[in-house]
N, C-alpha and C. Protein backbone atom coordinates (compact mmCIF):
# COMPACT_ATOMS: atom_id res chain seq x y z
N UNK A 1 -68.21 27.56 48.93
CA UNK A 1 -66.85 27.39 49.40
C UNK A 1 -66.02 28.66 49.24
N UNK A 2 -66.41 29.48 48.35
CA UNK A 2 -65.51 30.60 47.72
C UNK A 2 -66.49 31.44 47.31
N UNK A 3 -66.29 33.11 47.74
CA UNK A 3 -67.01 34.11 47.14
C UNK A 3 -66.63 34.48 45.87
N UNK A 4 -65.36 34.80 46.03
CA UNK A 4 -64.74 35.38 44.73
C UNK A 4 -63.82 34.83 44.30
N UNK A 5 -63.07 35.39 43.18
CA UNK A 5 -61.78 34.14 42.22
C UNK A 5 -61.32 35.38 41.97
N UNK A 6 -59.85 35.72 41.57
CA UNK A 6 -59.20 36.70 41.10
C UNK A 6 -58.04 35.72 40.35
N UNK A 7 -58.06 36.24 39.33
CA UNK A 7 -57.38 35.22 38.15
C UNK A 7 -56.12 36.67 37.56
N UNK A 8 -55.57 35.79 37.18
CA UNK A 8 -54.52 36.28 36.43
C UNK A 8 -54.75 36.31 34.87
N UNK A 9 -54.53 36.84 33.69
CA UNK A 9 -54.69 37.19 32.80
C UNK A 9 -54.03 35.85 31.88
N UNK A 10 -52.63 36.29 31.56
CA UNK A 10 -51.53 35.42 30.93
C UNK A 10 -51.36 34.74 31.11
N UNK A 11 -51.35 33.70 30.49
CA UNK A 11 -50.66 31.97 30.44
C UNK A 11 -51.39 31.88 31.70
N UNK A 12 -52.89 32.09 32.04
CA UNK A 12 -53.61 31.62 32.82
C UNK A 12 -55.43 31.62 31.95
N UNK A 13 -55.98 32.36 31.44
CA UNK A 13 -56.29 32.26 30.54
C UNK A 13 -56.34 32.36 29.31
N UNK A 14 -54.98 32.71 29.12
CA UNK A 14 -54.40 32.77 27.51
C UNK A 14 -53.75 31.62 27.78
N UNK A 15 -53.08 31.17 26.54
CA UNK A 15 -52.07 30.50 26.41
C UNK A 15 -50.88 30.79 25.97
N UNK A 16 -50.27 32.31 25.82
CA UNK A 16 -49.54 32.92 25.61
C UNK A 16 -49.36 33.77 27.50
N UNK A 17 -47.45 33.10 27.46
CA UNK A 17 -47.58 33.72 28.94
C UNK A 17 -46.97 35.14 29.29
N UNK A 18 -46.92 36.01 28.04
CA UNK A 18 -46.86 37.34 28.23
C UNK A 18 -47.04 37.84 26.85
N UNK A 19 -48.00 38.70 26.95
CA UNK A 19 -48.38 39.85 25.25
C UNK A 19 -47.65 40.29 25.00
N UNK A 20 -46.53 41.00 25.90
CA UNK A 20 -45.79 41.78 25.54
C UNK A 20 -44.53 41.52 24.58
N UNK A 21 -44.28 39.97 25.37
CA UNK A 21 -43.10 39.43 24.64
C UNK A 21 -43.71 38.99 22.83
N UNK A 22 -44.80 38.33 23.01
CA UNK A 22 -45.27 37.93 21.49
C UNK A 22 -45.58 38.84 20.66
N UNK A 23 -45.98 40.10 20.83
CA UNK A 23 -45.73 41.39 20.38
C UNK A 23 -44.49 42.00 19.80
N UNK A 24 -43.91 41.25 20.76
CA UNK A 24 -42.38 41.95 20.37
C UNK A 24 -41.81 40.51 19.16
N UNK A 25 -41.83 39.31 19.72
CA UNK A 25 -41.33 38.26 18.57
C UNK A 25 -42.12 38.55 17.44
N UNK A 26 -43.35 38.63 17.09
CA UNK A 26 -44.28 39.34 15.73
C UNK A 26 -43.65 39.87 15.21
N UNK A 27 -43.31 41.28 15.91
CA UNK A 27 -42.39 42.40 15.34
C UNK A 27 -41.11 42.45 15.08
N UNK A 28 -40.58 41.13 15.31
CA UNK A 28 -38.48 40.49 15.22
C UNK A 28 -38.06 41.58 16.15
N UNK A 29 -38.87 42.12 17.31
CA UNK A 29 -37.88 43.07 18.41
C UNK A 29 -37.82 42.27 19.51
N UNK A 30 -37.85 41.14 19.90
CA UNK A 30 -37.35 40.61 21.09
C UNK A 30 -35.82 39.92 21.28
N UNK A 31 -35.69 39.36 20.48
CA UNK A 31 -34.06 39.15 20.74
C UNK A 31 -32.88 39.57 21.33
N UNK A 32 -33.42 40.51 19.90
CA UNK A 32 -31.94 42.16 19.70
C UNK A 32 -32.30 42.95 21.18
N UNK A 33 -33.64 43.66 21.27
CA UNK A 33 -33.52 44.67 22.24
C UNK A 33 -34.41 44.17 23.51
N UNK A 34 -35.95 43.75 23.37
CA UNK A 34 -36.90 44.06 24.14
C UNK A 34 -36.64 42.78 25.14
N UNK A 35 -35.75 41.81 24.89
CA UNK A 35 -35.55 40.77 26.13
C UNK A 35 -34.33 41.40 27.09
N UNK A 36 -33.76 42.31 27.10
CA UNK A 36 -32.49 43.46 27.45
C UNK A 36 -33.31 43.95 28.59
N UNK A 37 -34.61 44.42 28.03
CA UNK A 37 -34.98 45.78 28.92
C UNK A 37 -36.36 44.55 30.23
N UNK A 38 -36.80 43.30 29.70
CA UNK A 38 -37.42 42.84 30.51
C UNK A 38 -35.88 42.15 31.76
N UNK A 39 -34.99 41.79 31.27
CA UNK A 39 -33.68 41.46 31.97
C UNK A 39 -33.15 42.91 33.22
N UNK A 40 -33.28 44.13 32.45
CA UNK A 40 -32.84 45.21 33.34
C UNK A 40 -34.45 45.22 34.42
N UNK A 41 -35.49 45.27 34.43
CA UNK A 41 -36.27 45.34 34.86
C UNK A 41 -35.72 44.22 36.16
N UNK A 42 -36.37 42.99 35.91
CA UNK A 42 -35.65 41.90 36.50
C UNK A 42 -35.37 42.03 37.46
N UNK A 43 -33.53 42.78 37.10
CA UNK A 43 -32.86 43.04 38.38
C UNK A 43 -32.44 43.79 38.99
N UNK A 44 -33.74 44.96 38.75
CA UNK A 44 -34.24 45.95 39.48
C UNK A 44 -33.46 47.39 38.90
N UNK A 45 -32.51 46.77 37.68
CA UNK A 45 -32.01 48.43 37.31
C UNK A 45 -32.85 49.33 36.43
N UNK A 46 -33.82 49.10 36.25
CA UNK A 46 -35.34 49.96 36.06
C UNK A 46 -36.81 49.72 36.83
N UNK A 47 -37.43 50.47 36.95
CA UNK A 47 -38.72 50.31 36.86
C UNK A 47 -38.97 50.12 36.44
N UNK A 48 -41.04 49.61 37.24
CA UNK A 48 -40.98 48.69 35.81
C UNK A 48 -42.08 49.64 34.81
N UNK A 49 -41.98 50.96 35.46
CA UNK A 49 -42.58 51.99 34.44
C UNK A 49 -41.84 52.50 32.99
N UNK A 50 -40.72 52.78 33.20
CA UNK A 50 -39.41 52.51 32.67
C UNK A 50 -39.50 51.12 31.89
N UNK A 51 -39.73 50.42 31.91
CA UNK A 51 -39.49 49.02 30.93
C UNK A 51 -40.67 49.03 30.54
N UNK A 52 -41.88 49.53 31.01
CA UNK A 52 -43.12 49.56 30.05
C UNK A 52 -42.85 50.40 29.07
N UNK A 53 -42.49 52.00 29.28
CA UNK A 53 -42.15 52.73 27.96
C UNK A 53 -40.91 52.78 27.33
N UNK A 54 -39.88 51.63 27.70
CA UNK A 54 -39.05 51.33 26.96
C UNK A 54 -39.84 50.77 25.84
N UNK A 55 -40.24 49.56 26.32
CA UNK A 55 -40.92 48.36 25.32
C UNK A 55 -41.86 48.89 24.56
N UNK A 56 -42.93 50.08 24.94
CA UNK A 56 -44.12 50.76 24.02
C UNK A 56 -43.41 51.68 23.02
N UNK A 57 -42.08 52.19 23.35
CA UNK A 57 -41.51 53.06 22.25
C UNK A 57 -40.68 52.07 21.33
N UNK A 58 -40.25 50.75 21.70
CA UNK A 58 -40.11 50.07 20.28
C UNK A 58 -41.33 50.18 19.04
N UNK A 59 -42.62 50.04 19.80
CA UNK A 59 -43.51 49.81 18.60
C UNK A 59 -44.20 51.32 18.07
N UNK A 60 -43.26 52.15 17.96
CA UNK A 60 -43.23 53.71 17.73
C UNK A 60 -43.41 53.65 16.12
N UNK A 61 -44.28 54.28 15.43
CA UNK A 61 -45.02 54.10 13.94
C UNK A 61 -45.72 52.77 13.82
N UNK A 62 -46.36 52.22 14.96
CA UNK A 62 -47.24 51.55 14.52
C UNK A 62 -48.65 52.02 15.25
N UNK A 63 -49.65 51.63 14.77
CA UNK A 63 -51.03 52.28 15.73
C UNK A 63 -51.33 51.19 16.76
N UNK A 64 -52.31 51.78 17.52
CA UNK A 64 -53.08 51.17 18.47
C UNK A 64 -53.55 49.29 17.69
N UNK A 65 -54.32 49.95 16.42
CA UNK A 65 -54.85 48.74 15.84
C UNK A 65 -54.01 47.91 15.35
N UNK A 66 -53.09 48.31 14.91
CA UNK A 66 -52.22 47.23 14.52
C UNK A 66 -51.51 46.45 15.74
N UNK A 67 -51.34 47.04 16.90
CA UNK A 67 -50.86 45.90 18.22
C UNK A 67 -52.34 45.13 18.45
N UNK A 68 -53.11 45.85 18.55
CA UNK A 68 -54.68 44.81 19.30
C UNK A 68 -54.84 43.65 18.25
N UNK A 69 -54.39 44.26 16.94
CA UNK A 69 -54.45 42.59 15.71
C UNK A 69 -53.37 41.53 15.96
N UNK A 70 -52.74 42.05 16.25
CA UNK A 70 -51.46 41.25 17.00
C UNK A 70 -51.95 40.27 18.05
N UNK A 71 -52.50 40.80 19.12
CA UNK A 71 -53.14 40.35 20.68
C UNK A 71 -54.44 39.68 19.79
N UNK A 72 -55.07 39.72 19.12
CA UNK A 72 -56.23 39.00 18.80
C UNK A 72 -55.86 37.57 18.33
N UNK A 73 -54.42 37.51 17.95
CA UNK A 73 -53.73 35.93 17.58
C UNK A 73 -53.71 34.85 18.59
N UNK A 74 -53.92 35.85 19.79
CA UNK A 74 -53.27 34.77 21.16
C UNK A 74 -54.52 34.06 21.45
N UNK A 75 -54.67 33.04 21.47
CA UNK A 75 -55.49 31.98 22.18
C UNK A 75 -55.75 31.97 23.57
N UNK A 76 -56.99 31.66 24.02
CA UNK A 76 -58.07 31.71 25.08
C UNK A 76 -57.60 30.03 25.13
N UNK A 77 -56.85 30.28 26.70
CA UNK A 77 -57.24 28.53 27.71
C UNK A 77 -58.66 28.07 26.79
N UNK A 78 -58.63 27.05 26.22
CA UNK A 78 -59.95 26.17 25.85
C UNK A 78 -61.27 26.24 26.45
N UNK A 79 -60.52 25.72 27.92
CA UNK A 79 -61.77 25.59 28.92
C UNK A 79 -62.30 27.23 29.50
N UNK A 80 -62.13 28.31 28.68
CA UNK A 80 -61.98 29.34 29.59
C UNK A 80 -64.15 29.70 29.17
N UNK A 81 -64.78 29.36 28.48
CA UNK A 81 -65.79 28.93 28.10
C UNK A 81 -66.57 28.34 29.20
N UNK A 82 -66.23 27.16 29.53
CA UNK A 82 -66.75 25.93 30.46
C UNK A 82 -66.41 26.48 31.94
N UNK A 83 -65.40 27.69 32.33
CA UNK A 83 -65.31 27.78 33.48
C UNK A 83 -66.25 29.52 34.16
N UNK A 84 -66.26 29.94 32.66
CA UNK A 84 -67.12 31.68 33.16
C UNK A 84 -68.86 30.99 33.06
N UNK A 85 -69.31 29.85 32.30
CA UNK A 85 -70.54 29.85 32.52
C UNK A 85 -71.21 29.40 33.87
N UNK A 86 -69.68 28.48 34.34
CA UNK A 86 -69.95 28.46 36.02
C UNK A 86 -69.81 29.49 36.40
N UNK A 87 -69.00 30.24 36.41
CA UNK A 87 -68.93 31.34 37.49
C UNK A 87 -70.16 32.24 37.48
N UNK A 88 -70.58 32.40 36.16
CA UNK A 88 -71.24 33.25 35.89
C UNK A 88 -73.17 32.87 36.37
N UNK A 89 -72.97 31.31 36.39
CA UNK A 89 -74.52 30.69 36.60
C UNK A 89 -74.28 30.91 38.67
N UNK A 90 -73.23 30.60 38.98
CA UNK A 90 -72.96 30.76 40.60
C UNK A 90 -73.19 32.35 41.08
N UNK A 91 -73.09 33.24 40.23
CA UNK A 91 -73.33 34.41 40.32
C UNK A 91 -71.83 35.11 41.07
N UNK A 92 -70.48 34.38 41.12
CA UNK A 92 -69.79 34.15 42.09
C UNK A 92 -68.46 35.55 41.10
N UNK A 93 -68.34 36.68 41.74
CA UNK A 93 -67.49 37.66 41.80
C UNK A 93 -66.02 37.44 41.34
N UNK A 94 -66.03 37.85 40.20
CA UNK A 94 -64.79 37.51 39.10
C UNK A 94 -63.62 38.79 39.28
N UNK A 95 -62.51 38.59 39.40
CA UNK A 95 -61.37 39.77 39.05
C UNK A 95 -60.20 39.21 38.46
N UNK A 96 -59.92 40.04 36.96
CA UNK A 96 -59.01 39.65 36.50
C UNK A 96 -58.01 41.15 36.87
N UNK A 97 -56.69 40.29 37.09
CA UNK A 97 -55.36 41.83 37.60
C UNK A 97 -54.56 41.09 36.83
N UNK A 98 -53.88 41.86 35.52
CA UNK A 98 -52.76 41.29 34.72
C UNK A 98 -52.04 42.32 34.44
N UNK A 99 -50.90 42.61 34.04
CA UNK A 99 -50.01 43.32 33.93
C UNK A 99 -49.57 43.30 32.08
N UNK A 100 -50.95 42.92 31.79
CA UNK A 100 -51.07 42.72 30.39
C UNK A 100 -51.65 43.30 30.30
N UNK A 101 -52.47 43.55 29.00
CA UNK A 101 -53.69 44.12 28.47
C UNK A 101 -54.96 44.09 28.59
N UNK A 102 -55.49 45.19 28.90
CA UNK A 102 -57.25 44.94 29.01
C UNK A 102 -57.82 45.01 27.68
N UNK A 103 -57.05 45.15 26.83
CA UNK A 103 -57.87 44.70 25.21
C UNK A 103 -58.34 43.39 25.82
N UNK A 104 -57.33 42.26 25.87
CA UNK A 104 -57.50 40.89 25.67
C UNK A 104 -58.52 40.37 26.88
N UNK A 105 -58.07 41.21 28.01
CA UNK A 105 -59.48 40.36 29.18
C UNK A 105 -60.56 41.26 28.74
N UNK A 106 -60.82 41.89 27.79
CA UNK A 106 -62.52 42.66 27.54
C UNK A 106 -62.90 41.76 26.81
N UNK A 107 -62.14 41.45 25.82
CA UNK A 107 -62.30 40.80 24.54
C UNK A 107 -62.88 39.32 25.33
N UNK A 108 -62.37 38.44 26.58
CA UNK A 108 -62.76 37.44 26.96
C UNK A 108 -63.89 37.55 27.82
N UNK A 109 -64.13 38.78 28.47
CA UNK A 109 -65.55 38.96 28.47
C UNK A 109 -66.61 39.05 27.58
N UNK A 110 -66.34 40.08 26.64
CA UNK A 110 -67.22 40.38 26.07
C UNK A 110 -68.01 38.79 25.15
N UNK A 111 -66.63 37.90 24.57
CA UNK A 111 -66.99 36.43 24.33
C UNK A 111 -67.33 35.61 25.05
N UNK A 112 -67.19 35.67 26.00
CA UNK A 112 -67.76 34.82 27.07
C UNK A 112 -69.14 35.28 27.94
N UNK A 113 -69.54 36.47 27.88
CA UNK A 113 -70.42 36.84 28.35
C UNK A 113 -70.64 36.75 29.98
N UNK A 114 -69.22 37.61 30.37
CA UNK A 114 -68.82 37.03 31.50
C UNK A 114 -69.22 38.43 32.76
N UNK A 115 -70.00 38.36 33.67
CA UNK A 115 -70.60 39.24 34.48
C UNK A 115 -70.88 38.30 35.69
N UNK A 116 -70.67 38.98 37.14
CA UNK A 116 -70.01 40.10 37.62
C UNK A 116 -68.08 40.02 37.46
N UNK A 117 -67.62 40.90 37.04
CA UNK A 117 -66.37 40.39 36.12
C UNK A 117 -65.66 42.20 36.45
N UNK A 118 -64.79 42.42 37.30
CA UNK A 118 -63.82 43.33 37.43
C UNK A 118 -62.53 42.98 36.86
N UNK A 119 -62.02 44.58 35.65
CA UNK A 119 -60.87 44.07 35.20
C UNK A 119 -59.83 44.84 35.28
N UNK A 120 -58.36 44.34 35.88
CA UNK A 120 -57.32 46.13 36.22
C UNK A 120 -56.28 45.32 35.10
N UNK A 121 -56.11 45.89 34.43
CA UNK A 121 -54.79 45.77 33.09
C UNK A 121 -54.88 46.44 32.74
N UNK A 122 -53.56 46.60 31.90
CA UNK A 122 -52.85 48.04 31.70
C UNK A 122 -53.38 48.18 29.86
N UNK A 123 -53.23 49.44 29.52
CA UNK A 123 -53.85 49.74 28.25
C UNK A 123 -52.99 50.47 27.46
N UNK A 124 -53.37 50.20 26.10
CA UNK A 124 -52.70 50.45 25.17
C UNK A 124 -53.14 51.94 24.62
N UNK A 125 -52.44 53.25 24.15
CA UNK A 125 -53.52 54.20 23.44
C UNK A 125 -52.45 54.35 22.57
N UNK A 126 -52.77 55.64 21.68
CA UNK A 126 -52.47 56.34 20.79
C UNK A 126 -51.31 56.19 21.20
N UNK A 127 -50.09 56.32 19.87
CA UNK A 127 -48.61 56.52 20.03
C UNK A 127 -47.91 55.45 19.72
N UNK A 128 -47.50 54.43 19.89
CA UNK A 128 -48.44 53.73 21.28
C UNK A 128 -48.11 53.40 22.25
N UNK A 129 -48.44 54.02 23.07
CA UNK A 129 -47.59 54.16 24.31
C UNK A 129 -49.03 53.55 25.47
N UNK A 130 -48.51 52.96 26.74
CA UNK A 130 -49.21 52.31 27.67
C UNK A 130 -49.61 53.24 28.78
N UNK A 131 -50.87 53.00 29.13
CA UNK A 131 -51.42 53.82 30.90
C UNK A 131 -51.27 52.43 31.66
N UNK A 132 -50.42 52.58 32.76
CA UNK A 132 -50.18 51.45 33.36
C UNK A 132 -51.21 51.41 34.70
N UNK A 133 -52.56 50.44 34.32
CA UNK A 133 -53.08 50.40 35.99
C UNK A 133 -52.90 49.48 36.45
N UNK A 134 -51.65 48.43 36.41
CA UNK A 134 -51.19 47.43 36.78
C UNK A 134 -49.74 47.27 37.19
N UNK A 135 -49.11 47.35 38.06
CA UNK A 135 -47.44 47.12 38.61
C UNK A 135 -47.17 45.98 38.49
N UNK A 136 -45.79 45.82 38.14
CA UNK A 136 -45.15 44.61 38.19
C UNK A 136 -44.54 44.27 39.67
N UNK A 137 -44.23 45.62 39.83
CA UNK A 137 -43.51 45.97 41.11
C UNK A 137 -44.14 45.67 42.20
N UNK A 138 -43.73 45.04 43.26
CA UNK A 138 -44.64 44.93 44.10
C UNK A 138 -44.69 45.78 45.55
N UNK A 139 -44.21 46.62 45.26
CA UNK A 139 -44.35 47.73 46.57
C UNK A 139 -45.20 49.17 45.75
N UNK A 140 -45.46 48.65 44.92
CA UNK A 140 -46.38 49.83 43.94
C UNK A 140 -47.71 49.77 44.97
N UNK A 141 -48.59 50.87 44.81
CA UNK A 141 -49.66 51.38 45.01
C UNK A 141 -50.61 50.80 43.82
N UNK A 142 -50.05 49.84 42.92
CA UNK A 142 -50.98 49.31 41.69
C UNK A 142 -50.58 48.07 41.51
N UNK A 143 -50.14 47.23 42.51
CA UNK A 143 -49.55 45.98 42.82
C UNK A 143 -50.69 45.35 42.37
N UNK A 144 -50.56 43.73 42.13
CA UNK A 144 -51.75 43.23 41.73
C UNK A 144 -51.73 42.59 43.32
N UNK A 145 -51.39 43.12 44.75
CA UNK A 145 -51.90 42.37 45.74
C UNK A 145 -52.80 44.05 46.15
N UNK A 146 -51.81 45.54 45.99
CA UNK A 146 -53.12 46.23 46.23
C UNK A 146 -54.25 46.44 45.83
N UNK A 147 -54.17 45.76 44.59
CA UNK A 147 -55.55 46.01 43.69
C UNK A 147 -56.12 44.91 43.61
N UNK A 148 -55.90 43.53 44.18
CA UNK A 148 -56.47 42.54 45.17
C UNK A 148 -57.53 43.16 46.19
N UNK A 149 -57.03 43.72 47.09
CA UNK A 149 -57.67 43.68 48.23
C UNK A 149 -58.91 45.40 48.09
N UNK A 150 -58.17 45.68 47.33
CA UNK A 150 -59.58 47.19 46.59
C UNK A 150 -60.56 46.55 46.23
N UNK A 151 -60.20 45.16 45.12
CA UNK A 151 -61.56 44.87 44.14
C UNK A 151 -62.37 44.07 44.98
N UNK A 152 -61.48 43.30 46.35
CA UNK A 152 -62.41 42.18 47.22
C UNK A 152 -63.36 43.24 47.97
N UNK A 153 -63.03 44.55 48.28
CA UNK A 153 -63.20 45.51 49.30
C UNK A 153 -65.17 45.59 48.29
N UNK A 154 -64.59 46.10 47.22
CA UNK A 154 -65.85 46.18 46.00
C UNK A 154 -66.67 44.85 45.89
N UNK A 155 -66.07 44.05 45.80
CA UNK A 155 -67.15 43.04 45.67
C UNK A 155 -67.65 42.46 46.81
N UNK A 156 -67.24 42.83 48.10
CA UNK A 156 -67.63 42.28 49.41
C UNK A 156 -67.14 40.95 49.77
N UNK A 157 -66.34 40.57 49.71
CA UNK A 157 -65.07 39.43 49.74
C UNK A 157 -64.47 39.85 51.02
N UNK A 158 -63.54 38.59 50.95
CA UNK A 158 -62.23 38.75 52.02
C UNK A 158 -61.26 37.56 51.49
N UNK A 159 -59.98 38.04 51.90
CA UNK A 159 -59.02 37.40 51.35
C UNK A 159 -58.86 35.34 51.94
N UNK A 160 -59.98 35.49 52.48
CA UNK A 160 -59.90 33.90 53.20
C UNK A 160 -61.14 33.28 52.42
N UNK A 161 -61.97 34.13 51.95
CA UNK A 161 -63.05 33.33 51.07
C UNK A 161 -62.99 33.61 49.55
N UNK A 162 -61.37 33.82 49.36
CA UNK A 162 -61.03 33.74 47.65
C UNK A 162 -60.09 33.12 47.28
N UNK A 163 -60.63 32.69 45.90
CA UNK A 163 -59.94 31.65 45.02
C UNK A 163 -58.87 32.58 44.26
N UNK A 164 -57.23 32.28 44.70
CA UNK A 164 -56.67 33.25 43.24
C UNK A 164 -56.30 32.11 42.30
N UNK A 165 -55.78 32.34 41.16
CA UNK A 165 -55.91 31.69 40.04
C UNK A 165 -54.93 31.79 39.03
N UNK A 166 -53.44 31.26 38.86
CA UNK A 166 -52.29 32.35 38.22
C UNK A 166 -51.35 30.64 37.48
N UNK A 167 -50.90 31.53 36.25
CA UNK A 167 -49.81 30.16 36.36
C UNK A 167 -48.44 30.56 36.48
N UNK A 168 -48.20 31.15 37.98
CA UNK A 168 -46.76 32.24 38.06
C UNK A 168 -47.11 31.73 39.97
N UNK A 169 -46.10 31.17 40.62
CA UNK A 169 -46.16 31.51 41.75
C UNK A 169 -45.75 32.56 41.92
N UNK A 170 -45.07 33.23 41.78
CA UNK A 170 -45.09 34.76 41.97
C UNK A 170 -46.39 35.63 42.40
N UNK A 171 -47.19 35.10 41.62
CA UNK A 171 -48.78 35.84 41.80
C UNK A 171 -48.96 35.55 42.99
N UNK A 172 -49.06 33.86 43.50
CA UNK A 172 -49.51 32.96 44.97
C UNK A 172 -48.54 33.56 45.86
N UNK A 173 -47.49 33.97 45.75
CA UNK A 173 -47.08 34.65 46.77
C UNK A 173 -47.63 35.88 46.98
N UNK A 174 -47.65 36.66 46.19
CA UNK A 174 -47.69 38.00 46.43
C UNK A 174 -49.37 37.92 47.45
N UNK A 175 -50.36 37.05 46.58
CA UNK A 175 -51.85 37.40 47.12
C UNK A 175 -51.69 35.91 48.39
N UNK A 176 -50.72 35.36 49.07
CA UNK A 176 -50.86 34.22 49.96
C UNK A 176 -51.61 34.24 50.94
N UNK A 177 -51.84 35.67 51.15
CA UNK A 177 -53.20 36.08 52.38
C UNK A 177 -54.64 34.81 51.60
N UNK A 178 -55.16 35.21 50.68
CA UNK A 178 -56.04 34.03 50.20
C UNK A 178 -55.85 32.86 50.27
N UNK A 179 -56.61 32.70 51.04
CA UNK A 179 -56.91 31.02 51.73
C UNK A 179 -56.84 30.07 50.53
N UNK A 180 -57.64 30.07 49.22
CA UNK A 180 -57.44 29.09 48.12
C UNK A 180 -56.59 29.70 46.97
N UNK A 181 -55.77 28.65 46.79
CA UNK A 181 -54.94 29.01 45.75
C UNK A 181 -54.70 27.96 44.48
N UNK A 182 -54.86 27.98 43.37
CA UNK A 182 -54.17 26.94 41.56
C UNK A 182 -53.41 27.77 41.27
N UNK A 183 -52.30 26.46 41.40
CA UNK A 183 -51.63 26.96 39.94
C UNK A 183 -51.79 26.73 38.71
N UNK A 184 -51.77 26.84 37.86
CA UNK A 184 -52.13 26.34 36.15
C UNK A 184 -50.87 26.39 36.16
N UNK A 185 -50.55 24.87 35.66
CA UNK A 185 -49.50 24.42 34.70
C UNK A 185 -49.54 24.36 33.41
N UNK A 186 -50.73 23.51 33.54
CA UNK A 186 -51.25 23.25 32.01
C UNK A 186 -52.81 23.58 31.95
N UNK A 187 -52.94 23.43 30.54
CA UNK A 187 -54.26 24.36 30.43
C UNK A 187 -55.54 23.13 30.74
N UNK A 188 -55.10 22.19 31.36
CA UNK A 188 -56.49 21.32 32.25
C UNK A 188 -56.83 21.63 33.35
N UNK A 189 -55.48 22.52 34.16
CA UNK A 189 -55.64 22.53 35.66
C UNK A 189 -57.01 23.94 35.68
N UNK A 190 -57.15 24.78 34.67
CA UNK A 190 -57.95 25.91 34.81
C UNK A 190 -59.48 25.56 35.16
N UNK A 191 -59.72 23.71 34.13
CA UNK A 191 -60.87 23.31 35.19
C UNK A 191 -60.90 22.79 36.40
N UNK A 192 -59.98 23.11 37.30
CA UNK A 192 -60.47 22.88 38.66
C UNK A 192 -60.51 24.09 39.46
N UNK A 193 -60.79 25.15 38.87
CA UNK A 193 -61.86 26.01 39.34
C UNK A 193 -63.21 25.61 39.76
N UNK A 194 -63.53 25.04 39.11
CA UNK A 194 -64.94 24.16 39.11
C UNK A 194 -64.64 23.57 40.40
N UNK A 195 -64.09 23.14 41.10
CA UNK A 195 -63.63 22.19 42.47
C UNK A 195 -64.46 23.02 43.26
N UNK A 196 -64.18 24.60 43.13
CA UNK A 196 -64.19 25.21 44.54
C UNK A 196 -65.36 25.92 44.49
N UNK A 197 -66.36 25.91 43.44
CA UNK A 197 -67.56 26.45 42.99
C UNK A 197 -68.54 25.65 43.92
């Protein structure tokens, strides 16, 4: 029914629906400052390159390891187990595009043992400051609809024989060229992936 699935990261197989923000509540910086600069982003009086290294220079004297221990708290959708051993027994072309972290979708590969499995999220290094290969923005050149149609290009897909997978219509709009679309509301709807297998 479906070649490929391109899933969303956050509060689609996490259950946390942005790292960035729980990062920041961990650290008591969301209140006071770091919900300010996701608000200016918003409504467009920054980029959203600009609100990434706003938000990475709050956590300025802390290391790399100490944010990834942070992100290792957040919980994996339940079923996220029960839905890569299908994908993975179908042999059926996986892409995760989040505007989160590729610590956390490696980390759900690497536990899940999840192959053929393409992943574009943005990364954390030294400082700690972010390499963004993910836009929020959607007229970016790193949109998660241009880096949609690159990874289908790679896996030999087309946007009418893929499943996207998000719990943000925002995402379903942006990729609406794809013929199948879930939303995850709640973390049961992630098994009906299985529907389209």
């Amino acid at each position: 029914m479906i070649s490929s699935v391109i899933f969303d990261l956050d509060g689609t197989l996490t259950n946390i629906p942005s790292p960035w923000r729980y990062v920041h509540e961990r650290l008591g910086l969301w209140q006071d400052t770091a919900c300010g600069y996701l608000d200016e982003w918003l409504s467009g009086k920054i980029s959203y390159e600009e609100f990434c290294r706003r938000d990475t220079n709050l956590w300025n004297g802390r290391t790399v390891d100490e944010i990834h221990a942070l992100l290792d708290e957040i919980d994996f959708n339940r079923h996220v187990p029960a839905v890569v051993e299908r994908l993975v027994a179908a042999a059926t072309p996986s892409i995760i595009i989040s505007s989160g972290f590729r610590y956390v979708a490696a980390k759900i590969q690497s536990q899940c043992g999840w192959h053929p499995l393409l992943i574009y999220a943005n990364e954390l290094v030294d400082g700690p400051s972010v390499r963004i290969h993910v836009s929020g923005d959607f007229g970016s050149p790193i949109s998660k609809k241009a880096l949609a149609w690159r990874a289908l290009k790679l896996v030999g897909s087309a946007p009418a024989e893929s499943l996207v997978v998000s719990d943000t219509t925002r995402d379903l709009e942006q990729l609406r060229e794809c013929r199948h679309q879930l939303l995850v509301r709640e973390e049961d709807d992630l098994l009906r992936v299985n529907d389209y297998l």
